[in-house]
PDB file of N, CA and C in Angstrom:
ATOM      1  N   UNK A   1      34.583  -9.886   4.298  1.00  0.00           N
ATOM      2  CA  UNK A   1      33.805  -9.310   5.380  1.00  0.00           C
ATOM      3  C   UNK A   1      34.596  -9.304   6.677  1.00  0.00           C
ATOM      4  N   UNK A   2      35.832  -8.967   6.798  1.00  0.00           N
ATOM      5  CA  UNK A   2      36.633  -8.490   7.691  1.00  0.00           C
ATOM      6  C   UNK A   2      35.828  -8.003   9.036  1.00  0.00           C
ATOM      7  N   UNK A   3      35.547  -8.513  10.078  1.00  0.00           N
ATOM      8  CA  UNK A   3      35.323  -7.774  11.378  1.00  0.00           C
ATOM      9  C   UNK A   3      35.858  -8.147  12.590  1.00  0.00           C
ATOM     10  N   UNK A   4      35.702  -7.409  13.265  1.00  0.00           N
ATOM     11  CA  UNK A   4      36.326  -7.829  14.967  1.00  0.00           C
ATOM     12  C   UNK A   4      35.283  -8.247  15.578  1.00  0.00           C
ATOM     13  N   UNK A   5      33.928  -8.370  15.053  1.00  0.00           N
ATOM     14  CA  UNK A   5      32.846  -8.803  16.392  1.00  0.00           C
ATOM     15  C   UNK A   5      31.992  -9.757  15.197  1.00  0.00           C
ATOM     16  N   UNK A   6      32.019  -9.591  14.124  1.00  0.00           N
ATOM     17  CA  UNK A   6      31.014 -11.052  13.289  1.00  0.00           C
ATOM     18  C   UNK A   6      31.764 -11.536  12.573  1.00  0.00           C
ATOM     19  N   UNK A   7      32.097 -13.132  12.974  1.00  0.00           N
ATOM     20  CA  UNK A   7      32.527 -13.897  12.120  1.00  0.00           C
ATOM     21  C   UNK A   7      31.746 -13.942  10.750  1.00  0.00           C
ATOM     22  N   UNK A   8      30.748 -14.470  10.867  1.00  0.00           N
ATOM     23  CA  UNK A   8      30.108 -14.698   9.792  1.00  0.00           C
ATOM     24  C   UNK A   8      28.758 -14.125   9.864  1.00  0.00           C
ATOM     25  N   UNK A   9      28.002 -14.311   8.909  1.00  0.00           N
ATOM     26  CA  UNK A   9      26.491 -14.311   9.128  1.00  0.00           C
ATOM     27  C   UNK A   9      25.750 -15.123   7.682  1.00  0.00           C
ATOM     28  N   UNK A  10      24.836 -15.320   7.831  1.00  0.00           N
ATOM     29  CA  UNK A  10      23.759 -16.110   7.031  1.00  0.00           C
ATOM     30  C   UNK A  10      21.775 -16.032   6.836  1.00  0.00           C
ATOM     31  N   UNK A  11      21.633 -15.607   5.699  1.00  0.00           N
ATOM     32  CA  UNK A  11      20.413 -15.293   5.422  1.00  0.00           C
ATOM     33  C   UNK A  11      19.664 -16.213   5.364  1.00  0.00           C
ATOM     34  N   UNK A  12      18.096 -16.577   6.305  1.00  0.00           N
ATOM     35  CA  UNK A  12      17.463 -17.306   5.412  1.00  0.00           C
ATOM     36  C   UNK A  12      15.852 -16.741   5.122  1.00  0.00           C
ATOM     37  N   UNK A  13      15.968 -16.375   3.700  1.00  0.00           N
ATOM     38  CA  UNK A  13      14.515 -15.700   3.571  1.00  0.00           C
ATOM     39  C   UNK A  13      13.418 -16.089   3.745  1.00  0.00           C
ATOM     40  N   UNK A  14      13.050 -17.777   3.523  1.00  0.00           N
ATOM     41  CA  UNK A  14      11.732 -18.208   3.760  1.00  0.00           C
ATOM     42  C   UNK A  14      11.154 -17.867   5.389  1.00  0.00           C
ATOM     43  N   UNK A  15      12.312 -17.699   6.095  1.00  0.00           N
ATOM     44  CA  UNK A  15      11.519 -17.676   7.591  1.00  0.00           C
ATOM     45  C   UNK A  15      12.108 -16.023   8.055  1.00  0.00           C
ATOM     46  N   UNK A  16      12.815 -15.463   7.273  1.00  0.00           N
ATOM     47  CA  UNK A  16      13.470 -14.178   7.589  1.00  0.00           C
ATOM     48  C   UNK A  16      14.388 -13.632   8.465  1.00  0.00           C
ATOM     49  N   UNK A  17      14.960 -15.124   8.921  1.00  0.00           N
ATOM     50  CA  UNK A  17      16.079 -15.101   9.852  1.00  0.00           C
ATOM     51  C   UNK A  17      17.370 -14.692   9.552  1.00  0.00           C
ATOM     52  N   UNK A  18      18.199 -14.383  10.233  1.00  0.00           N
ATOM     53  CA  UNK A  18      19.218 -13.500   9.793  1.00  0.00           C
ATOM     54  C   UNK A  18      20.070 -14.152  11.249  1.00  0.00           C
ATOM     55  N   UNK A  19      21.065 -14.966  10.816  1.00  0.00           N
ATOM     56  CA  UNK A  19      22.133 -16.125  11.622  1.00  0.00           C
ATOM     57  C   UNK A  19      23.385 -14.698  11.762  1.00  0.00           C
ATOM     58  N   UNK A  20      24.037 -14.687  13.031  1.00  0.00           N
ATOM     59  CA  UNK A  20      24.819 -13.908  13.368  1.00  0.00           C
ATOM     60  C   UNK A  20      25.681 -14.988  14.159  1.00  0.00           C
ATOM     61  N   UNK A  21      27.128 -14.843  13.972  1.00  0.00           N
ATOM     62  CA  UNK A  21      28.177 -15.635  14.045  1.00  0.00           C
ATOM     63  C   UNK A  21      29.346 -14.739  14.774  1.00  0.00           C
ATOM     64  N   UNK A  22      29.272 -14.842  16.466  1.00  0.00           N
ATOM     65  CA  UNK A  22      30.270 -14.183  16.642  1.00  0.00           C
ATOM     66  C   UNK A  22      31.576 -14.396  16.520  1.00  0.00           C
ATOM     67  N   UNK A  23      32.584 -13.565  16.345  1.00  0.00           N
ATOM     68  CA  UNK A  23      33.864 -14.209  16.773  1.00  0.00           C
ATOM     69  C   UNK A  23      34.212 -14.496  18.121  1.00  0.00           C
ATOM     70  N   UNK A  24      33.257 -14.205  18.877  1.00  0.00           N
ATOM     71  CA  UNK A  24      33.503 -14.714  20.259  1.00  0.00           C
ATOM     72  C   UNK A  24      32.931 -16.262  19.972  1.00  0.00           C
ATOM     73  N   UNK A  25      32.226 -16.737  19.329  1.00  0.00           N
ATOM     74  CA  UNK A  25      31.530 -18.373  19.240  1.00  0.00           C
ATOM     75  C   UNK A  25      30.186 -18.147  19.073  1.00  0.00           C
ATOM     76  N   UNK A  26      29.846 -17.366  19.797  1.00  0.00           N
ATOM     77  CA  UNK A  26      28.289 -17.203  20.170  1.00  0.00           C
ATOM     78  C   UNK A  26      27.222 -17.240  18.580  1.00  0.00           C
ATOM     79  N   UNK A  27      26.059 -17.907  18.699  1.00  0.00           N
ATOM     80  CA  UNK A  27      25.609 -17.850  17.865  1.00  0.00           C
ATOM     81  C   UNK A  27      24.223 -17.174  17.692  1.00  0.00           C
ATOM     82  N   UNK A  28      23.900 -16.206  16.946  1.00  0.00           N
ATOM     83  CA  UNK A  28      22.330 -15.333  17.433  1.00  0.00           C
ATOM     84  C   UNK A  28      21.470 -15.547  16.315  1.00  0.00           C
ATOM     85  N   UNK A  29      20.205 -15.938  16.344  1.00  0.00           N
ATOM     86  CA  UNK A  29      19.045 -16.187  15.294  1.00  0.00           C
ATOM     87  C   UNK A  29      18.027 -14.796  15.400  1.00  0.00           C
ATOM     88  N   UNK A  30      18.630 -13.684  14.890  1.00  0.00           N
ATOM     89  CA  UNK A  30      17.363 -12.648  14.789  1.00  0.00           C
ATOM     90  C   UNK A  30      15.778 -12.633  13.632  1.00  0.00           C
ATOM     91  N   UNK A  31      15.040 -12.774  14.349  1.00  0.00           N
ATOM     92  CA  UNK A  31      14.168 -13.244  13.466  1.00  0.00           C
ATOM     93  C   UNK A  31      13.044 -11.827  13.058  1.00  0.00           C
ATOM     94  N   UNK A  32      12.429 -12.805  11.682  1.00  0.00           N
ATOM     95  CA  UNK A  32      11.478 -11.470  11.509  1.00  0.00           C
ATOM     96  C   UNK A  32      12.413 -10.083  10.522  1.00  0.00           C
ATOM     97  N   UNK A  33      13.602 -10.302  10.473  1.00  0.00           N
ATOM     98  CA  UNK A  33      14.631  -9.458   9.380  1.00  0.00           C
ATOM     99  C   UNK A  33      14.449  -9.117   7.914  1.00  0.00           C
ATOM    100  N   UNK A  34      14.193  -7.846   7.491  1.00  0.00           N
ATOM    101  CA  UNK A  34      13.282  -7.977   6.134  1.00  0.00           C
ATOM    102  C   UNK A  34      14.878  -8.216   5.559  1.00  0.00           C
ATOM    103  N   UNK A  35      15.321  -8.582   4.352  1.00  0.00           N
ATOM    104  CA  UNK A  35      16.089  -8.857   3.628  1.00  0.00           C
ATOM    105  C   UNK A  35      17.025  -7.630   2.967  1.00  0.00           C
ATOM    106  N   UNK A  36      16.047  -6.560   3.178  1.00  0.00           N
ATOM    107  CA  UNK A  36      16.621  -5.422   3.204  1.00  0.00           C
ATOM    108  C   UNK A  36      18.179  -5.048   3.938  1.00  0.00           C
ATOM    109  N   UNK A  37      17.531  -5.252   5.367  1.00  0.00           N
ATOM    110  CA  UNK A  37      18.527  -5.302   6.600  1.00  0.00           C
ATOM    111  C   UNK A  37      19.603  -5.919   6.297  1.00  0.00           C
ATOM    112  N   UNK A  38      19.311  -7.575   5.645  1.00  0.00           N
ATOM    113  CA  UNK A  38      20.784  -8.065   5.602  1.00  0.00           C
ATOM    114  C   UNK A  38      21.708  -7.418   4.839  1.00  0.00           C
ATOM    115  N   UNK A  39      20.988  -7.246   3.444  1.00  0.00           N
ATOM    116  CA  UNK A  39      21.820  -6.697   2.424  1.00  0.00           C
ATOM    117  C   UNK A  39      22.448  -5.437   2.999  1.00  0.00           C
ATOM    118  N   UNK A  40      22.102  -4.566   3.163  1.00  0.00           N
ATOM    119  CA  UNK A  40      23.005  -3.405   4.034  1.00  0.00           C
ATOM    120  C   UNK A  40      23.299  -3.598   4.720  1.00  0.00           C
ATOM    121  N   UNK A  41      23.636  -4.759   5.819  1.00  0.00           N
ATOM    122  CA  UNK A  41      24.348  -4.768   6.688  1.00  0.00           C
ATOM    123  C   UNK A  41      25.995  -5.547   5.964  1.00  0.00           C
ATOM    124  N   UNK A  42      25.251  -6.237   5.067  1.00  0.00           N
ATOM    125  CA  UNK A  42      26.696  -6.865   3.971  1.00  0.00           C
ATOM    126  C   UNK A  42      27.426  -6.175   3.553  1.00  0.00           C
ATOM    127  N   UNK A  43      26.636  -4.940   3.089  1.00  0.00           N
ATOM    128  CA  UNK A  43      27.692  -4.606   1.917  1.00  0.00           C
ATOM    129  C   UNK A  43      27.968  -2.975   3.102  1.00  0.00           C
ATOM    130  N   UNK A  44      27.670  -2.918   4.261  1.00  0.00           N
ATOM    131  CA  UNK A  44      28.363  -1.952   5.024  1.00  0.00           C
ATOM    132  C   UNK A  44      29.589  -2.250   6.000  1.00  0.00           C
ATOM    133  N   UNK A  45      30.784  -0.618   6.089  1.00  0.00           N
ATOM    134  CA  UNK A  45      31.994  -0.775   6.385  1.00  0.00           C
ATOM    135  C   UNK A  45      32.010  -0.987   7.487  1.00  0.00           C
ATOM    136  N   UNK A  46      30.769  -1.272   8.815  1.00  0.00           N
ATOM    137  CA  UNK A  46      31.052  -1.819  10.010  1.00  0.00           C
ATOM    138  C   UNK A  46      30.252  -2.804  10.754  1.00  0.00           C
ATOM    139  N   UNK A  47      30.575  -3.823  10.431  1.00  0.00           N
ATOM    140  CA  UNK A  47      29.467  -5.018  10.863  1.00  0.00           C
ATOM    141  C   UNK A  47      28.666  -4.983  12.358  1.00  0.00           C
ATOM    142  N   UNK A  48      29.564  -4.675  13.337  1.00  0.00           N
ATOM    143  CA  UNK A  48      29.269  -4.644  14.216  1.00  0.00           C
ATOM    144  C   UNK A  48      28.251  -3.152  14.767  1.00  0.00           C
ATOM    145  N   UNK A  49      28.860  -1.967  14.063  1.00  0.00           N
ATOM    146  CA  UNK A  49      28.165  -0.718  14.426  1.00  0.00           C
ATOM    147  C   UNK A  49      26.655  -1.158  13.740  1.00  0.00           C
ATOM    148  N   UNK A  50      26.434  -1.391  12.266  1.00  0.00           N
ATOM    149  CA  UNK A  50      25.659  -1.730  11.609  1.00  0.00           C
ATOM    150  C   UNK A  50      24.290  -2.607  12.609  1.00  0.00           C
ATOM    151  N   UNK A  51      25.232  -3.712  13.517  1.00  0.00           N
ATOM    152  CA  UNK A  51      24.492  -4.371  14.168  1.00  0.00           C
ATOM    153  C   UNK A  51      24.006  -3.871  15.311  1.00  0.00           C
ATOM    154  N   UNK A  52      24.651  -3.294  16.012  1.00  0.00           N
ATOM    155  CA  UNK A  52      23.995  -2.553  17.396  1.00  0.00           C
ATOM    156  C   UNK A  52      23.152  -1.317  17.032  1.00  0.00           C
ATOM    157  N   UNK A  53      23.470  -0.592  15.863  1.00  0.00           N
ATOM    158  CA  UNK A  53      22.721   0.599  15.098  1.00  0.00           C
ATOM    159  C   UNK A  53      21.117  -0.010  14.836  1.00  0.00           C
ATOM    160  N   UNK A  54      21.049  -0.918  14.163  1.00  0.00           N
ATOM    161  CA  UNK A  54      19.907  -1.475  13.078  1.00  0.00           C
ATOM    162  C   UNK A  54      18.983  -2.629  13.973  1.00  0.00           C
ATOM    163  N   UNK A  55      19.701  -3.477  14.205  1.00  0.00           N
ATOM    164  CA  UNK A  55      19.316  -5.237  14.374  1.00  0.00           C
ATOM    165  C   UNK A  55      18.892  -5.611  16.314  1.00  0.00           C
ATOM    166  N   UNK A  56      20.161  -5.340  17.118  1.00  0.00           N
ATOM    167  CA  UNK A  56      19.937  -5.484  18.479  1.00  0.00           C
ATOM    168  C   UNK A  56      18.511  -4.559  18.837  1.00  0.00           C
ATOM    169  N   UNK A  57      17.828  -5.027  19.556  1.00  0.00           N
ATOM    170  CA  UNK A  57      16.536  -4.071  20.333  1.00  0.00           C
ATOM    171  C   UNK A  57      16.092  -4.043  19.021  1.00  0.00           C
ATOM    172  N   UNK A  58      16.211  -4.164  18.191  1.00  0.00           N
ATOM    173  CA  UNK A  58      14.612  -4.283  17.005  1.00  0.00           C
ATOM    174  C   UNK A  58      14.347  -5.691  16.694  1.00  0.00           C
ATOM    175  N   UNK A  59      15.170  -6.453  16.905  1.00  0.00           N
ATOM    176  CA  UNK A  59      14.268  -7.416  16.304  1.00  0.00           C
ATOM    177  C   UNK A  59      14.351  -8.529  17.275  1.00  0.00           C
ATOM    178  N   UNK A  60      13.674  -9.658  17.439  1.00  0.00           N
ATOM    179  CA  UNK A  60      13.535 -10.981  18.803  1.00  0.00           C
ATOM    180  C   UNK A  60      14.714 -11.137  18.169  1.00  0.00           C
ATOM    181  N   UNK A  61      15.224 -12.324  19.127  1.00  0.00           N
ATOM    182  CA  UNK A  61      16.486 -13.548  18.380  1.00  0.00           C
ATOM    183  C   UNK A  61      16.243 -14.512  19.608  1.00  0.00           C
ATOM    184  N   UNK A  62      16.821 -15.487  19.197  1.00  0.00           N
ATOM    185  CA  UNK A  62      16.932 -16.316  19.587  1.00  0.00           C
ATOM    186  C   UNK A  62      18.207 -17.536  19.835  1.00  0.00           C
ATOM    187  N   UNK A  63      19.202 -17.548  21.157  1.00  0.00           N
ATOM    188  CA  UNK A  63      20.437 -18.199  20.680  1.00  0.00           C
ATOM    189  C   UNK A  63      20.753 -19.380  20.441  1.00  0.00           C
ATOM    190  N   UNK A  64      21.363 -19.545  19.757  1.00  0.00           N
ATOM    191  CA  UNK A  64      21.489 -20.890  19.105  1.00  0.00           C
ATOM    192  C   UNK A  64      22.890 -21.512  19.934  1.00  0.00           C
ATOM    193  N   UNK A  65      23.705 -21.235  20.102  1.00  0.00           N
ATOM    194  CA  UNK A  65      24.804 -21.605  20.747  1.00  0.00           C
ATOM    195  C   UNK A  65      25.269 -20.640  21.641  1.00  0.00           C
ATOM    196  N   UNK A  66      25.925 -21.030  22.537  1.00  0.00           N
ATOM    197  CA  UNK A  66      26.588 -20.069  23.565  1.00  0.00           C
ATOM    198  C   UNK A  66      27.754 -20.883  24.253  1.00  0.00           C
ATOM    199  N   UNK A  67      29.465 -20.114  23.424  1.00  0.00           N
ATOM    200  CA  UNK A  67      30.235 -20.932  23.848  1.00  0.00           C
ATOM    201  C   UNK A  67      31.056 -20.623  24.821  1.00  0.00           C
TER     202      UNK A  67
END
């Protein structure tokens, strides 16, 4: 999962959160994410477009770290 703007990310379905891991440090808890979302955002060729396209302004979050 090669990107210039998400290190990582992490699903968790019981609460529908969807963990976003920047490579800047920063850490984002978007909540309320149907599982749908993650999966296409995984298996698509731009993590970051994917994310400002789909996820930012639709769904709350909440930050978890800010480094």
């Amino acid at each position: 999962m090669p990107s210039t703007v998400v290190a990582r990310m992490q699903y968790i379905p019981e609460t529908e959160t969807l963990r976003i891991v920047f490579v800047s440090g920063k850490i984002y808890d978007y909540k309320k994410v149907p599982e749908k979302i993650y999966k296409a955002m995984k298996s698509s060729g731009s993590k970051g477009i994917y994310l400002n396209k789909y996820i930012k302004g639709n769904f709350d979050f909440d930050i978890v770290e800010d480094s």
